[in-house]
Protein backbone atom coordinates (compact mmCIF):
# COMPACT_ATOMS: atom_id res chain seq x y z
CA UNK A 1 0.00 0.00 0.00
CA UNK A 2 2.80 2.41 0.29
CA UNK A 3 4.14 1.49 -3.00
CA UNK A 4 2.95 4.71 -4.71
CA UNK A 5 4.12 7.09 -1.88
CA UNK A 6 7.86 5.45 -2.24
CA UNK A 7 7.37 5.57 -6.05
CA UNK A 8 6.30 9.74 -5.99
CA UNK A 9 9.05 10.50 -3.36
CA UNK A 10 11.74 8.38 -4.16
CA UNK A 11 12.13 8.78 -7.24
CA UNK A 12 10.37 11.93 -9.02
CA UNK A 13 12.35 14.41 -6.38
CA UNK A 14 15.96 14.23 -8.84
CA UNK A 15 17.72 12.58 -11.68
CA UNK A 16 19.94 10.96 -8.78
CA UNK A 17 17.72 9.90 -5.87
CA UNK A 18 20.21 7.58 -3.73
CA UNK A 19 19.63 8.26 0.01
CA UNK A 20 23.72 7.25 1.70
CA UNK A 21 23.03 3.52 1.73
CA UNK A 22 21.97 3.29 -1.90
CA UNK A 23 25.06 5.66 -2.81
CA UNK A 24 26.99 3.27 -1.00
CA UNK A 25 25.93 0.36 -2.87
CA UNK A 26 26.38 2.31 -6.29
CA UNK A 27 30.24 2.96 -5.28
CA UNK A 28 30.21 -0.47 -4.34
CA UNK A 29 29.29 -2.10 -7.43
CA UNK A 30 31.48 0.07 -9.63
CA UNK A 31 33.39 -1.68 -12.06
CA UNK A 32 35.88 -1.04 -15.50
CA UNK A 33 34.16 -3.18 -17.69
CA UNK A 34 32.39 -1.35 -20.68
CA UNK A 35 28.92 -2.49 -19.35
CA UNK A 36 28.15 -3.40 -15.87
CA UNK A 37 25.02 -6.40 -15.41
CA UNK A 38 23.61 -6.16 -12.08
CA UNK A 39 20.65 -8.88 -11.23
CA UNK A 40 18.39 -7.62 -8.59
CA UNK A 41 16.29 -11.16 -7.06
CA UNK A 42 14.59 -9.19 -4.63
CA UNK A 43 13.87 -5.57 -6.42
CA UNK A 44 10.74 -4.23 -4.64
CA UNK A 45 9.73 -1.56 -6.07
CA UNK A 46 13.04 -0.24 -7.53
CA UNK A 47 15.17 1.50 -4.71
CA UNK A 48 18.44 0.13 -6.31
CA UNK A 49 17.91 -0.89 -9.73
CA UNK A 50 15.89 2.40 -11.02
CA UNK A 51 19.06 4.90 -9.36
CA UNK A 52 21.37 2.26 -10.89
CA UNK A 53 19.59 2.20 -13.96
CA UNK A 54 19.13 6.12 -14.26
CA UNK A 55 23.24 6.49 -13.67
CA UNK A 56 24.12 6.06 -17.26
CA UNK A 57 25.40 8.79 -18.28
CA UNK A 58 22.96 10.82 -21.98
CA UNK A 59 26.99 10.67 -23.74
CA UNK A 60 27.08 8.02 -25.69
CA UNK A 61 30.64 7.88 -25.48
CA UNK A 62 30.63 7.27 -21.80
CA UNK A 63 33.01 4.51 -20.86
CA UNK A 64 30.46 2.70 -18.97
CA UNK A 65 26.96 1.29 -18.69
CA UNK A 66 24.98 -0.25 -16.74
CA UNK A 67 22.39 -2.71 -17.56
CA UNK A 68 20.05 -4.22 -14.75
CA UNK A 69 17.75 -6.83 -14.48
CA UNK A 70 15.16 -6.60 -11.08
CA UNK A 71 12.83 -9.08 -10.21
CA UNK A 72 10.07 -9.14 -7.72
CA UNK A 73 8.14 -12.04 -6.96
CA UNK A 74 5.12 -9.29 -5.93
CA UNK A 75 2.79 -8.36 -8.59
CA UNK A 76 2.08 -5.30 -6.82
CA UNK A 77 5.72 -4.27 -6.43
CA UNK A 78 6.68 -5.72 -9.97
CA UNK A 79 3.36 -3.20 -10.62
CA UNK A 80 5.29 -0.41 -9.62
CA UNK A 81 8.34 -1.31 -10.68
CA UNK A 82 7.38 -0.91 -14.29
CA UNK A 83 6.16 2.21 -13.30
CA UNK A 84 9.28 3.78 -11.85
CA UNK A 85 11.31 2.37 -14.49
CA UNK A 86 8.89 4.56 -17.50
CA UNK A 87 8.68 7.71 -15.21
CA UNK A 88 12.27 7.85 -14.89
CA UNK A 89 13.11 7.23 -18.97
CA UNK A 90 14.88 3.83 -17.90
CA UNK A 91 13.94 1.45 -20.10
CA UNK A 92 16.63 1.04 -22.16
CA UNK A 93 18.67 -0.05 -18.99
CA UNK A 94 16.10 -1.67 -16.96
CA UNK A 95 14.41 -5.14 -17.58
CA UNK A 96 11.12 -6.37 -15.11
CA UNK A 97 10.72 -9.63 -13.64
CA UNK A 98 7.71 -10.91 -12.10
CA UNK A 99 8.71 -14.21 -10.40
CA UNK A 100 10.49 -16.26 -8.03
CA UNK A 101 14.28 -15.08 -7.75
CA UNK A 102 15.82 -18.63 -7.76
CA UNK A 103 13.77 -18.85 -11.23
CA UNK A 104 14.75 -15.39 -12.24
CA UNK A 105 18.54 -16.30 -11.75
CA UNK A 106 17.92 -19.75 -13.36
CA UNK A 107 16.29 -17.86 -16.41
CA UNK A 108 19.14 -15.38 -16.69
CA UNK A 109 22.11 -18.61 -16.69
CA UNK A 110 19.51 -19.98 -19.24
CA UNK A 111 19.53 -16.59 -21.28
CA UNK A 112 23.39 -16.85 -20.97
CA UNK A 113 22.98 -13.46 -19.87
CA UNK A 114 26.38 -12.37 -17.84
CA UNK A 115 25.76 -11.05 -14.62
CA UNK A 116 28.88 -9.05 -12.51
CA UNK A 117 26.97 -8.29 -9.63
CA UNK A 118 23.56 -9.80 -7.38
CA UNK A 119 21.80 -8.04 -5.24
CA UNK A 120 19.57 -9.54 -2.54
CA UNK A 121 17.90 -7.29 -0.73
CA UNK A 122 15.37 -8.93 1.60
CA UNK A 123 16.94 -9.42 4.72
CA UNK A 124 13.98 -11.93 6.64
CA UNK A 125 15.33 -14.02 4.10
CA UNK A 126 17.77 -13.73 1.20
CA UNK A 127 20.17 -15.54 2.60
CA UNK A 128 18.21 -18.91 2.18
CA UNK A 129 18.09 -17.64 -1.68
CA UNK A 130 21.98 -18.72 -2.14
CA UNK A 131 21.74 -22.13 -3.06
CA UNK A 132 21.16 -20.94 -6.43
CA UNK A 133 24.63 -20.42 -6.81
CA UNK A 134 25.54 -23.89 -6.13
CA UNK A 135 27.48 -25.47 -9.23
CA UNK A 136 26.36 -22.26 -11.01
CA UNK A 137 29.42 -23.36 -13.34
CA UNK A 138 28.09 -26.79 -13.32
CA UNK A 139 24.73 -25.70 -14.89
CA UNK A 140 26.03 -23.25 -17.09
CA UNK A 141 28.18 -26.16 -18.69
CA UNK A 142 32.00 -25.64 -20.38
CA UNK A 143 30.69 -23.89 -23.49
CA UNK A 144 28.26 -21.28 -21.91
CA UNK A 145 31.00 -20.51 -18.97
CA UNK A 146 33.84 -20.09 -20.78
CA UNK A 147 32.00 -17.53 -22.97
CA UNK A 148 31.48 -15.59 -18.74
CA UNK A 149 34.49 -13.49 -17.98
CA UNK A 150 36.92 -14.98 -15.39
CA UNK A 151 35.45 -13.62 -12.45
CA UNK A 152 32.38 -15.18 -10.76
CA UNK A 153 29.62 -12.57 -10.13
CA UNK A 154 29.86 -10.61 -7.00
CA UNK A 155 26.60 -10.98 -4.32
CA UNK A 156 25.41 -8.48 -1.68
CA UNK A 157 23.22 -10.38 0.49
CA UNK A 158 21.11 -8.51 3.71
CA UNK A 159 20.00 -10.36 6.56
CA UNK A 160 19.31 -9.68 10.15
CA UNK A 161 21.35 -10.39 13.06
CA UNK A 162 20.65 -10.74 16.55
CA UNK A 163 24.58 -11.17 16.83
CA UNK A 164 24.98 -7.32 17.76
CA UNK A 165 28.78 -7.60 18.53
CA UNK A 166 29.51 -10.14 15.32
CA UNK A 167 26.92 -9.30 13.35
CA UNK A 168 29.16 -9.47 10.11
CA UNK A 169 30.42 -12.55 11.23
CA UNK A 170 27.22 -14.66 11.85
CA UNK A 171 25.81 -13.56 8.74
CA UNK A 172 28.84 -14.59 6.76
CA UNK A 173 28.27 -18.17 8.89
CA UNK A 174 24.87 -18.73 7.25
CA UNK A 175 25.60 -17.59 4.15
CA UNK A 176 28.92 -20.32 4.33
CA UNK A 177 26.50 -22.72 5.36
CA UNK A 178 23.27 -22.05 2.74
CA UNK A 179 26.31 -22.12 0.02
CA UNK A 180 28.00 -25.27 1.29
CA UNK A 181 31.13 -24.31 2.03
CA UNK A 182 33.98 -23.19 4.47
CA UNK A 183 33.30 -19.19 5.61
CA UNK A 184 37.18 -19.09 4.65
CA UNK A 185 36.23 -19.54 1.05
CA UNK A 186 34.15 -16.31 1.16
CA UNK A 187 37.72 -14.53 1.93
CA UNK A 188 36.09 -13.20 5.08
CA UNK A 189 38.48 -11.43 7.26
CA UNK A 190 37.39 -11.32 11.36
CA UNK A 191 40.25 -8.82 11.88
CA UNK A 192 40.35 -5.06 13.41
CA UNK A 193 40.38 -3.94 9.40
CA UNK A 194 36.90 -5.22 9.03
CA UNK A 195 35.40 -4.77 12.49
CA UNK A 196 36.28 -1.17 12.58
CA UNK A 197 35.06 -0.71 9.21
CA UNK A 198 31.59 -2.22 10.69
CA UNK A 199 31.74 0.82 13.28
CA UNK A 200 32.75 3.29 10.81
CA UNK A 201 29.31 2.13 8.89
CA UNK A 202 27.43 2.55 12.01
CA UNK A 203 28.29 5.57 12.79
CA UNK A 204 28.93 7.78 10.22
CA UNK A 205 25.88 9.77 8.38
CA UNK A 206 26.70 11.73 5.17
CA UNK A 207 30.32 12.23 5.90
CA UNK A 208 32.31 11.95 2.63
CA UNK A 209 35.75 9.29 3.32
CA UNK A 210 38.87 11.09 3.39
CA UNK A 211 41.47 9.45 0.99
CA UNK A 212 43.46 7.17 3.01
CA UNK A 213 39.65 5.57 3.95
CA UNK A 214 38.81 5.24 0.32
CA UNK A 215 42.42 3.33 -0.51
CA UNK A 216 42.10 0.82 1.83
CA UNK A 217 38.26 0.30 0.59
CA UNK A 218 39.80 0.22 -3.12
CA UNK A 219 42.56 -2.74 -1.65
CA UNK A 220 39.98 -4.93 -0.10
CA UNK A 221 37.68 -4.67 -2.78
CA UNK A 222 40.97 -5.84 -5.44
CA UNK A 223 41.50 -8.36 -3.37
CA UNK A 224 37.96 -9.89 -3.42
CA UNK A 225 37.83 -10.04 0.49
CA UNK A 226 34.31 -10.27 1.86
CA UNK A 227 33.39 -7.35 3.86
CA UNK A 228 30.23 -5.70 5.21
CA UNK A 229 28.41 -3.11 6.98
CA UNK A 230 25.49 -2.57 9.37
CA UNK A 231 22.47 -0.99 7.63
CA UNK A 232 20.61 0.16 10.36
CA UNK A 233 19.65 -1.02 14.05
CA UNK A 234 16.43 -2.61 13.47
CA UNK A 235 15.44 -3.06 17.63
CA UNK A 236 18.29 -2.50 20.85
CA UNK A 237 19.09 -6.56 19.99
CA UNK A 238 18.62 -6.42 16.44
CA UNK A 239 20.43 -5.18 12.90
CA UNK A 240 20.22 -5.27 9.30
CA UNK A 241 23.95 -6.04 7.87
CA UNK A 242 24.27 -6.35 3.95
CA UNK A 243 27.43 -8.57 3.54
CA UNK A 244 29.11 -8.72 -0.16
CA UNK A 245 31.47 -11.29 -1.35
CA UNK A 246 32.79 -13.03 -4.39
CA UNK A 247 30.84 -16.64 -5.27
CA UNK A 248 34.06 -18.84 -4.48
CA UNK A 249 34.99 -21.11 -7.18
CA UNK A 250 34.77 -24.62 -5.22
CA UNK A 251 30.73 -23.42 -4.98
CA UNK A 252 30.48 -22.67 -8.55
CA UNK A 253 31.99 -26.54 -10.00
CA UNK A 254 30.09 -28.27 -6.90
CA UNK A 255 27.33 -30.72 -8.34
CA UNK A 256 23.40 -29.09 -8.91
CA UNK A 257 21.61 -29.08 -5.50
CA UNK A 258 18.01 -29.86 -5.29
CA UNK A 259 16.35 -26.65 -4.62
CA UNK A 260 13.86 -25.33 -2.74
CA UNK A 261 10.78 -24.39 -4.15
């Protein structure tokens, strides 16, 4: 019911409309690659893939674009969706999904359609969503994945924690465990680096990173080490933490799960 008020406020205000959390996840997902594919499982109504969508730049020289593909299993959400993505002149960039987002991710490998980045942005949940990604090299098969680039796709995955002093690292747990595999293999880092980073998150508001800040960022991110921030504090013994990491290799040549429906 508050789709429309989200869709009139969020997005009709400015040809950039990221509150700091969704400019944080645009730096996050920048690459160098001539076009950027971003799959969005969980989309809602658009709060990352129409700002995401709407950053290509009107030069058709720029050196890079974006190209998303959001998918709600909500008809009322996918509703709006399509709405958002016409009132902001998106089109071109953004593709609608109505369906389940293991499907949607199935349909894509399918499609042979290259994705760089996931995002999975319902937290009561997405983390159960990973198993997709289980022998995603497996179901592509040798032909269709050695046309993909050599890097696996990167995933940002929210989730609540009730883990208030390691909430990064009990969300990086589950995810290990939904995908199979040792937390190690997710390049996650329990150091002073990474918990002070989760701090930083907490606490800062609008604050722009002075330089030395935004070099380490740039190392951990070149190094494909997981990392993670709190969102917001959901309750005193509660918090929303999106975690992003690389899909490890061993999980992508592991043997098709069954999955859930």
């Amino acid at each position: 019911e508050h789709a429309r008020l989200i869709q009139k406020i969020l997005f009709q205000k400015s040809s950039n409309p990221m509150d700091s959390n969704k400019k944080r996840k645009a730096d996050e997902i920048s690459h160098t690659k001539p076009t950027l594919v971003i799959a969005d499982m969980m989309a809602g109504v658009g709060p990352f893939a129409v700002p995401l969508a709407m950053s290509n730049s009107k030069d058709s020289s720029a050196e890079q674009q974006v190209i998303v593909y959001a998918n709600d299993l909500n008809p009322e959400s996918y509703r709006y969706l399509e709405i958002n993505r016409k009132q902001n002149h998106c089109e071109k960039y953004l593709h609608c999904f109505n369906q389940d987002g293991r499907q949607f991710i199935l349909d894509l490998l399918e499609k042979n359609i290259e994705f760089d980045e996931v995002i999975m942005n319902l937290p009561q949940s997405a983390t159960s969503f990973l198993d997709v990604f289980i022998g995603l090299q497996t179901r592509l098969g040798p032909d269709k994945y050695a046309m993909w680039s050599n890097r696996l796709p990167r995933i940002h995955v929210y989730a609540f924690s009730t883990d208030i002093d390691n909430s990064l690292m009990d969300v990086a747990m589950r995810s290990a465990s939904i995908l199979r595999c040792d937390v190690k293999l997710l390049n996650y880092r329990h150091d002073e680096r990474i918990k002070n980073k989760c701090k930083q998150s907490k606490n800062e508001s609008h604050h722009p990173r002075n330089s030395k800040e935004g070099e380490e960022e740039e190392d951990i991110e070149e190094k494909d080490v997981c990392k993670g921030y709190i969102v917001r504090d959901v309750s005193p013994k509660k918090v929303m933490v999106c975690l992003s990491f690389r899909l490890p290799r061993e999980v992508a040549q592991r043997d098709l799960p069954v999955l859930e429906s």
